[in-house]
PDB file of N, CA and C in Angstrom:
ATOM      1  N   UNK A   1     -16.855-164.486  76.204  1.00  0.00           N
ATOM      2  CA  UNK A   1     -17.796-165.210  77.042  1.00  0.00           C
ATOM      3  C   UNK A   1     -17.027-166.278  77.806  1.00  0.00           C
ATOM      4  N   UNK A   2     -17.280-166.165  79.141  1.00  0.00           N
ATOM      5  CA  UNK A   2     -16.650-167.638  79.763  1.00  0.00           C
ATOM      6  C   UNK A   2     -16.870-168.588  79.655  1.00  0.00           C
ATOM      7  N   UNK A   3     -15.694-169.792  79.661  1.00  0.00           N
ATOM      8  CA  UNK A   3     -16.126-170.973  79.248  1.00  0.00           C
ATOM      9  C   UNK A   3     -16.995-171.948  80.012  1.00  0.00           C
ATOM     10  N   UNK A   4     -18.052-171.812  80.176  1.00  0.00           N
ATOM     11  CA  UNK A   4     -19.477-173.143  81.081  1.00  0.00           C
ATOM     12  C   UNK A   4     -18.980-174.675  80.573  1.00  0.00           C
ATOM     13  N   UNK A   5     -18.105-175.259  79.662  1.00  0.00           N
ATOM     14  CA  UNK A   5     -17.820-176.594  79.860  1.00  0.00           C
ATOM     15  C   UNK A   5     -19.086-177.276  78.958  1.00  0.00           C
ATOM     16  N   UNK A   6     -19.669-178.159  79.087  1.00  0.00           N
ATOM     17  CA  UNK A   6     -20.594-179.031  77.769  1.00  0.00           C
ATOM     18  C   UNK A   6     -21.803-178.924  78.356  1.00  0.00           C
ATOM     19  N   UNK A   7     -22.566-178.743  77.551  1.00  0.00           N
ATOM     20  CA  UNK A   7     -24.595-178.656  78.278  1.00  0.00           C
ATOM     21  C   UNK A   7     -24.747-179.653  78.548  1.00  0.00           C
ATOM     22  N   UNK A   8     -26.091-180.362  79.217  1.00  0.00           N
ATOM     23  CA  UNK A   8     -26.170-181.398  79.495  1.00  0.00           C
ATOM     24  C   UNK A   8     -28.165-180.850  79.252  1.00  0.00           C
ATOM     25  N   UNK A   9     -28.627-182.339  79.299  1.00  0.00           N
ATOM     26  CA  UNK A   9     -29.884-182.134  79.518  1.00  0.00           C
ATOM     27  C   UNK A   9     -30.120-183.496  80.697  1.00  0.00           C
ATOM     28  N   UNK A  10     -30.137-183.502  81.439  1.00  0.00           N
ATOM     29  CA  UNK A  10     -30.537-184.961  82.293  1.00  0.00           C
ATOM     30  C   UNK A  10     -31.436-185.651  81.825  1.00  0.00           C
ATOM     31  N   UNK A  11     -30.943-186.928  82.430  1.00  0.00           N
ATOM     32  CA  UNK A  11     -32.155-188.401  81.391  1.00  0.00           C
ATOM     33  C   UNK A  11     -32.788-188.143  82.725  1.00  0.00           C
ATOM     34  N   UNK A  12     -32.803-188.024  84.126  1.00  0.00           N
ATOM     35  CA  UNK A  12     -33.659-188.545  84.739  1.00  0.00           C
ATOM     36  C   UNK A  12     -34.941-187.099  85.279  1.00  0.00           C
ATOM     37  N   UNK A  13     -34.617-185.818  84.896  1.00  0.00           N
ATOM     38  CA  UNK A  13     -35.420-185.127  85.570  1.00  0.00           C
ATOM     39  C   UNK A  13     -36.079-183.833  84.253  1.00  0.00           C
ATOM     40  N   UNK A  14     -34.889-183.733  83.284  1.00  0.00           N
ATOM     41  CA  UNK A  14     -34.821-183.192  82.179  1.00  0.00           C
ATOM     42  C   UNK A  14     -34.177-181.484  83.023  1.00  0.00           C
ATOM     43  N   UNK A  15     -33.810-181.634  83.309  1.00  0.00           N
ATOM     44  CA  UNK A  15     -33.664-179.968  83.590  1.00  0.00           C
ATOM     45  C   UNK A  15     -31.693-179.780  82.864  1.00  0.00           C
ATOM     46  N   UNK A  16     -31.863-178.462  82.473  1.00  0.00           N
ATOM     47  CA  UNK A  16     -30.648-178.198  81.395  1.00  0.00           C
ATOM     48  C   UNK A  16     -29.329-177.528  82.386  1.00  0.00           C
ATOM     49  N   UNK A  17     -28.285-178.242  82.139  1.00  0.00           N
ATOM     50  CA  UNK A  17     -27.097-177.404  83.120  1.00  0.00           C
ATOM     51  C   UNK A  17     -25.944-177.307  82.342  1.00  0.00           C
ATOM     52  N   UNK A  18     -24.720-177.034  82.604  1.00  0.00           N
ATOM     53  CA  UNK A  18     -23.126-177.081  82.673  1.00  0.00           C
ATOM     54  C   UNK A  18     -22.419-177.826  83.118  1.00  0.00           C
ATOM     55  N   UNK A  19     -21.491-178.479  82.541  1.00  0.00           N
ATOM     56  CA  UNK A  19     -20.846-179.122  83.893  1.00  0.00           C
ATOM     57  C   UNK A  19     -19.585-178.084  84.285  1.00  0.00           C
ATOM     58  N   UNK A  20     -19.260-177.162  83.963  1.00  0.00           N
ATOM     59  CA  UNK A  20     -18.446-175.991  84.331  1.00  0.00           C
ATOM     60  C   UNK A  20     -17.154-176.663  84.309  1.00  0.00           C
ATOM     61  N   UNK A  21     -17.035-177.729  83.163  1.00  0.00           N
ATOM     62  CA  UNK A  21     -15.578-178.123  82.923  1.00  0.00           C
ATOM     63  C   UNK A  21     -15.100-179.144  84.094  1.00  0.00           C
ATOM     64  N   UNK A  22     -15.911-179.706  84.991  1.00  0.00           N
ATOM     65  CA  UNK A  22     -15.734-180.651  86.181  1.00  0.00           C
ATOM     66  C   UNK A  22     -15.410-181.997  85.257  1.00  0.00           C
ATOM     67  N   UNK A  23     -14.613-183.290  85.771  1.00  0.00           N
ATOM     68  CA  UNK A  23     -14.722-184.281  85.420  1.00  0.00           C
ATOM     69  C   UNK A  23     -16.083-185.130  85.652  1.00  0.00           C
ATOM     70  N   UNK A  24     -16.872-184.817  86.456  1.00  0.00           N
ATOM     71  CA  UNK A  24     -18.428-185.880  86.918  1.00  0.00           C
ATOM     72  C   UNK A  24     -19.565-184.341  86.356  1.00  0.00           C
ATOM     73  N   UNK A  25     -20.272-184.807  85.729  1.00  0.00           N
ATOM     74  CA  UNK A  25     -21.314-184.025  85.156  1.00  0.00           C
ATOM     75  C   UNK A  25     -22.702-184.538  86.092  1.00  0.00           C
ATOM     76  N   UNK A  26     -22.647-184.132  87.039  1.00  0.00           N
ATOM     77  CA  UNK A  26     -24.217-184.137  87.973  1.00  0.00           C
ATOM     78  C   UNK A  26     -25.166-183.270  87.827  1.00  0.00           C
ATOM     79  N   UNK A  27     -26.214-183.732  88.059  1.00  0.00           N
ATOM     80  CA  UNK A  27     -27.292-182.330  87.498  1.00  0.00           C
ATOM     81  C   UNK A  27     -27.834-182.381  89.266  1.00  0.00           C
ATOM     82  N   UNK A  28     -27.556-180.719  88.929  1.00  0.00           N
ATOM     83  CA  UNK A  28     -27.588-179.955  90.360  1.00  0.00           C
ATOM     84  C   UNK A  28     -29.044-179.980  90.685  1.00  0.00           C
ATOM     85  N   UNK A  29     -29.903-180.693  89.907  1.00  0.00           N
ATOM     86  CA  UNK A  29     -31.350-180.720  90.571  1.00  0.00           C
ATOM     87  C   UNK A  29     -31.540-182.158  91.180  1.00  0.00           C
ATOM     88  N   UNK A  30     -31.072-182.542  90.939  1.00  0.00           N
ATOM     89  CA  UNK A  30     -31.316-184.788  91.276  1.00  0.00           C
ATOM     90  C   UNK A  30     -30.413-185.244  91.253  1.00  0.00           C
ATOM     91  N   UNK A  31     -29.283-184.796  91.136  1.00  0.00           N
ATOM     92  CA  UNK A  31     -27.623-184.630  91.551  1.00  0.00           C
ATOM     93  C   UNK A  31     -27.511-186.761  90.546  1.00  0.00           C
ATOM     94  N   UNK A  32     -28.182-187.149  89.058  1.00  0.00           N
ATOM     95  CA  UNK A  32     -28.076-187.783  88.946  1.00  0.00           C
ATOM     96  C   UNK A  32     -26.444-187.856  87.481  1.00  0.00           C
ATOM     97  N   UNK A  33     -25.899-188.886  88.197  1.00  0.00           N
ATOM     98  CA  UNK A  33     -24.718-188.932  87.180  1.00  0.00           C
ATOM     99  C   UNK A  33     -24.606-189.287  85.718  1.00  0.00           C
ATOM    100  N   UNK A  34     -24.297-187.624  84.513  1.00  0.00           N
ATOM    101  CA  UNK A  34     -24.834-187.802  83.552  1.00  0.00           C
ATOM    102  C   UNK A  34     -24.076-189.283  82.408  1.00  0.00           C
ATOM    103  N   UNK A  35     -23.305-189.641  83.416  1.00  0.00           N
ATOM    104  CA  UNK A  35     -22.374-190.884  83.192  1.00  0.00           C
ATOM    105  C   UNK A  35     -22.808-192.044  82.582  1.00  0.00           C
ATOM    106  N   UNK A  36     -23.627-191.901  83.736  1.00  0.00           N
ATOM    107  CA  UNK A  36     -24.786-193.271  84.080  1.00  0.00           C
ATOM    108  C   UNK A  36     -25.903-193.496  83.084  1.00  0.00           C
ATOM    109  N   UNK A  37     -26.182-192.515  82.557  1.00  0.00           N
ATOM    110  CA  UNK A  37     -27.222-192.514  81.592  1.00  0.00           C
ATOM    111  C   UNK A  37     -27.180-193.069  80.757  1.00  0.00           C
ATOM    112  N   UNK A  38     -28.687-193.906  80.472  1.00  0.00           N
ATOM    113  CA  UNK A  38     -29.173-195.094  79.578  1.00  0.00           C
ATOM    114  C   UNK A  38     -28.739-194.562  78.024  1.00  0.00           C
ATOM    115  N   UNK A  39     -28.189-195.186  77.248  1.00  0.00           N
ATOM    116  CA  UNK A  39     -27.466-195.592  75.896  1.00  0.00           C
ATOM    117  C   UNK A  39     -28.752-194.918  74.902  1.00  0.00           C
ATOM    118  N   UNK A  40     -28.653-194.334  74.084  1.00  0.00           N
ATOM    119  CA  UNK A  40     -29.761-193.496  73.429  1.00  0.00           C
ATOM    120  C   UNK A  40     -30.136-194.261  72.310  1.00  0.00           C
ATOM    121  N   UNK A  41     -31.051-194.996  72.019  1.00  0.00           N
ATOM    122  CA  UNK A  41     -31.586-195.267  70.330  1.00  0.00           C
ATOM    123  C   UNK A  41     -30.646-195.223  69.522  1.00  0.00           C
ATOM    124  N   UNK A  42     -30.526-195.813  68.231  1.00  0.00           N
ATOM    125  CA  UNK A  42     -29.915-195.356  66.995  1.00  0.00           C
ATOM    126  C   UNK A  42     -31.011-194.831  65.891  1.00  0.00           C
ATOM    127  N   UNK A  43     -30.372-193.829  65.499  1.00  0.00           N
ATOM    128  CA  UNK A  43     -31.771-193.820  64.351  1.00  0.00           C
ATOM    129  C   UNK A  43     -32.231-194.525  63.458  1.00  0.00           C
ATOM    130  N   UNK A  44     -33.391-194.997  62.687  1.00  0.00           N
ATOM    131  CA  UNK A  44     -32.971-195.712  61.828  1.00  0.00           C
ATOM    132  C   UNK A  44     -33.360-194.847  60.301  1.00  0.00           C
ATOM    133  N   UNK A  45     -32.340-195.486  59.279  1.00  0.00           N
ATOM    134  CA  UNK A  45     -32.556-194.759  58.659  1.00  0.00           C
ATOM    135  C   UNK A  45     -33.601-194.472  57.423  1.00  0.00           C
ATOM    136  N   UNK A  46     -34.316-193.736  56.549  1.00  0.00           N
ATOM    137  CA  UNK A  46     -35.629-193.724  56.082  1.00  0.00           C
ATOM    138  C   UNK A  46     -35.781-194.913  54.902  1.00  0.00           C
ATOM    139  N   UNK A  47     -34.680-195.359  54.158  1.00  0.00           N
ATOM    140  CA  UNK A  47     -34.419-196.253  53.552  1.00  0.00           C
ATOM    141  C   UNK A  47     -34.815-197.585  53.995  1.00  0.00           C
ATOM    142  N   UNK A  48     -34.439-197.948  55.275  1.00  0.00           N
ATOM    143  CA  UNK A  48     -34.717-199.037  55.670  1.00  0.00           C
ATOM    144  C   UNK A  48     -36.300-199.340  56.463  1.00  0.00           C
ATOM    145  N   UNK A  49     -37.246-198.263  56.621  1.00  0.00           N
ATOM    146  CA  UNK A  49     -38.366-198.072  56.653  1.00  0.00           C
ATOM    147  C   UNK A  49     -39.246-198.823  55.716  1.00  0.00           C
ATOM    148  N   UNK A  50     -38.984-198.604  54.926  1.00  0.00           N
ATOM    149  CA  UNK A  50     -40.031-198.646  53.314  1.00  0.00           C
ATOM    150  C   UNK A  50     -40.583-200.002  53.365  1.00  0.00           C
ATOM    151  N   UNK A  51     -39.937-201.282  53.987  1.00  0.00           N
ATOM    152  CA  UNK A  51     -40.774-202.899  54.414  1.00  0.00           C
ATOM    153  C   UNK A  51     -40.237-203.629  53.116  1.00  0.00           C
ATOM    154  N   UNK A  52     -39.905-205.014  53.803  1.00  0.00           N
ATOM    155  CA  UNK A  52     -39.825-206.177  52.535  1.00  0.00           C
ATOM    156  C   UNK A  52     -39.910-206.571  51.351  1.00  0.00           C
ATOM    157  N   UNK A  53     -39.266-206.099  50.175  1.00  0.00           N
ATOM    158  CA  UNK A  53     -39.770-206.419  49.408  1.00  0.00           C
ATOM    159  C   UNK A  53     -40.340-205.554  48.355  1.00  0.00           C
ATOM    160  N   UNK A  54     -40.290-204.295  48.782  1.00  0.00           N
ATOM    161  CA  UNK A  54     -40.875-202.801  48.078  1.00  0.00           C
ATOM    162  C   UNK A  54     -40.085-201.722  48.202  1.00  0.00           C
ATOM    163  N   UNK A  55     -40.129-201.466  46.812  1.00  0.00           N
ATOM    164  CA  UNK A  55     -38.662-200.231  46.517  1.00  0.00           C
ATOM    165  C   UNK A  55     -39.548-199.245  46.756  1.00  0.00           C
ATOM    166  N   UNK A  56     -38.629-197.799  46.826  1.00  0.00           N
ATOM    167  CA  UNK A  56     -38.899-196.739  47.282  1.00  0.00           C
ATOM    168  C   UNK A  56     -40.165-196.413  46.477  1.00  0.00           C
ATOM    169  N   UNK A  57     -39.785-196.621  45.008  1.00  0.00           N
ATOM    170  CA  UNK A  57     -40.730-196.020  44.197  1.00  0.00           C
ATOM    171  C   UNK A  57     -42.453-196.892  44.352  1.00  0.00           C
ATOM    172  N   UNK A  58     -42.435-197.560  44.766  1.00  0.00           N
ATOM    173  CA  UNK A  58     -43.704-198.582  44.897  1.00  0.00           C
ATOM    174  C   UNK A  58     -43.971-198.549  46.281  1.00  0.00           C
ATOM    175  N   UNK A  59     -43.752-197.943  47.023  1.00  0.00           N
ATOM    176  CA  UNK A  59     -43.594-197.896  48.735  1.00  0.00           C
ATOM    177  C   UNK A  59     -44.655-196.564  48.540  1.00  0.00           C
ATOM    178  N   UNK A  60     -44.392-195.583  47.480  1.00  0.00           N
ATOM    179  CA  UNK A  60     -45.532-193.989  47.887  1.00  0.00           C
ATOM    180  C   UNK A  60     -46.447-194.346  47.504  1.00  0.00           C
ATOM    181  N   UNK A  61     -47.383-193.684  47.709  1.00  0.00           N
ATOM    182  CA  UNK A  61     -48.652-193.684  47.218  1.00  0.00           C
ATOM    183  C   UNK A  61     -48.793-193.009  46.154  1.00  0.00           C
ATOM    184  N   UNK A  62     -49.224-192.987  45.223  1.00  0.00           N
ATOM    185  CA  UNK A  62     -49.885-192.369  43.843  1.00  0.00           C
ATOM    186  C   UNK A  62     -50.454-190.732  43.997  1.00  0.00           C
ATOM    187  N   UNK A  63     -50.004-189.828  43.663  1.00  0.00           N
ATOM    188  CA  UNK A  63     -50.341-188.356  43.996  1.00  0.00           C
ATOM    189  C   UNK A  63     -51.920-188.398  43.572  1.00  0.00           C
ATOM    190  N   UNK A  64     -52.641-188.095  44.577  1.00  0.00           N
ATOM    191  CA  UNK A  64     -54.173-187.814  44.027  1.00  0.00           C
ATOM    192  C   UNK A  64     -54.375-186.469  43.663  1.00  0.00           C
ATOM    193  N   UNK A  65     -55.598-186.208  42.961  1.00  0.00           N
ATOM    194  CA  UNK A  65     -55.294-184.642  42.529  1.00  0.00           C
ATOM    195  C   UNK A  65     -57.103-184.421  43.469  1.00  0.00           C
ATOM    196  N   UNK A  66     -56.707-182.982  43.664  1.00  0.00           N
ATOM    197  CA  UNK A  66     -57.842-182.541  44.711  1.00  0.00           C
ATOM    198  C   UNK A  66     -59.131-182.557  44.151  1.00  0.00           C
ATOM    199  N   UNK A  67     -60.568-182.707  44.088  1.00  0.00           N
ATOM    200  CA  UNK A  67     -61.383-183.039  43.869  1.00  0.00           C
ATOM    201  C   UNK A  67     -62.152-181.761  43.139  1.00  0.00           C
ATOM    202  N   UNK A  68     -63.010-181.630  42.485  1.00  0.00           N
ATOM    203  CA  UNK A  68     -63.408-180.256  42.049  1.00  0.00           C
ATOM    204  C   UNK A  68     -64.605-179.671  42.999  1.00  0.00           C
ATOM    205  N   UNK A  69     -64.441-178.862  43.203  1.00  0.00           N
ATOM    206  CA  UNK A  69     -64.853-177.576  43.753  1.00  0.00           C
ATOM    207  C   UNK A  69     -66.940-178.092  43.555  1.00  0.00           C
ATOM    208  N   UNK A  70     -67.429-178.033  44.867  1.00  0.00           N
ATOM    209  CA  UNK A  70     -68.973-178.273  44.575  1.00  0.00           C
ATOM    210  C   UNK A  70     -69.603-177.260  45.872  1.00  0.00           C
ATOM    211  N   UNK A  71     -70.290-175.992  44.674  1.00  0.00           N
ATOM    212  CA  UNK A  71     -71.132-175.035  45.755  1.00  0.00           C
ATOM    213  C   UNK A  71     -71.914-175.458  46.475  1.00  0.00           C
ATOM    214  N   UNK A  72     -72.135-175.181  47.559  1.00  0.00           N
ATOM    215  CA  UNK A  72     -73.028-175.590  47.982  1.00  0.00           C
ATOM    216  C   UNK A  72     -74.002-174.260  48.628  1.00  0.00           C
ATOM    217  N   UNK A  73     -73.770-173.327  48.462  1.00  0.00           N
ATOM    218  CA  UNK A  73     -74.863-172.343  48.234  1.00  0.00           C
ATOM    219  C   UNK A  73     -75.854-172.808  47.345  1.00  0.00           C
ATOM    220  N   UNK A  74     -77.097-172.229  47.094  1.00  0.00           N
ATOM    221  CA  UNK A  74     -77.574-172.177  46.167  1.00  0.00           C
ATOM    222  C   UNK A  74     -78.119-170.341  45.632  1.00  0.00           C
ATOM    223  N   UNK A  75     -78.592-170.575  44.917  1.00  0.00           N
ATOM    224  CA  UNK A  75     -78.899-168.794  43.819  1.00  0.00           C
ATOM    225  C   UNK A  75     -80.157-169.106  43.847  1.00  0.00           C
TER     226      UNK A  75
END
């Protein structure tokens, strides 16, 4: 297979290209420079979610068990 160079997805229009191994990665629809593009989030990670003060284990909720079964037909 020939080599197409690194995918790209554009921040400004979303459409998916190649840069076909070029040094400037432009997206051939809005010709915007994938250079330029705004700095992405960091993730954060699920650990540090859980809030102030409350360990993982006190952070879940208590497993409820499903309720029993009530016909509501009648005979």
């Amino acid at each position: 297979m020939a080599d197409l160079g690194k995918k790209f997805t554009c921040f400004q229009c979303a459409a998916k290209f190649y840069d076909f191994g070029k040094p400037e990665a432009l997206c051939p629809k809005c010709g915007a420079n994938q250079k330029t593009a705004p700095a992405k989030p960091k993730a954060v990670k699920k650990e540090n979610q859980v809030g102030p003060g409350l360990s993982r284990d006190r952070a879940r909720s208590p497993r409820r068990e499903d309720p029993p079964w009530v016909s509501i037909m009648s005979r």
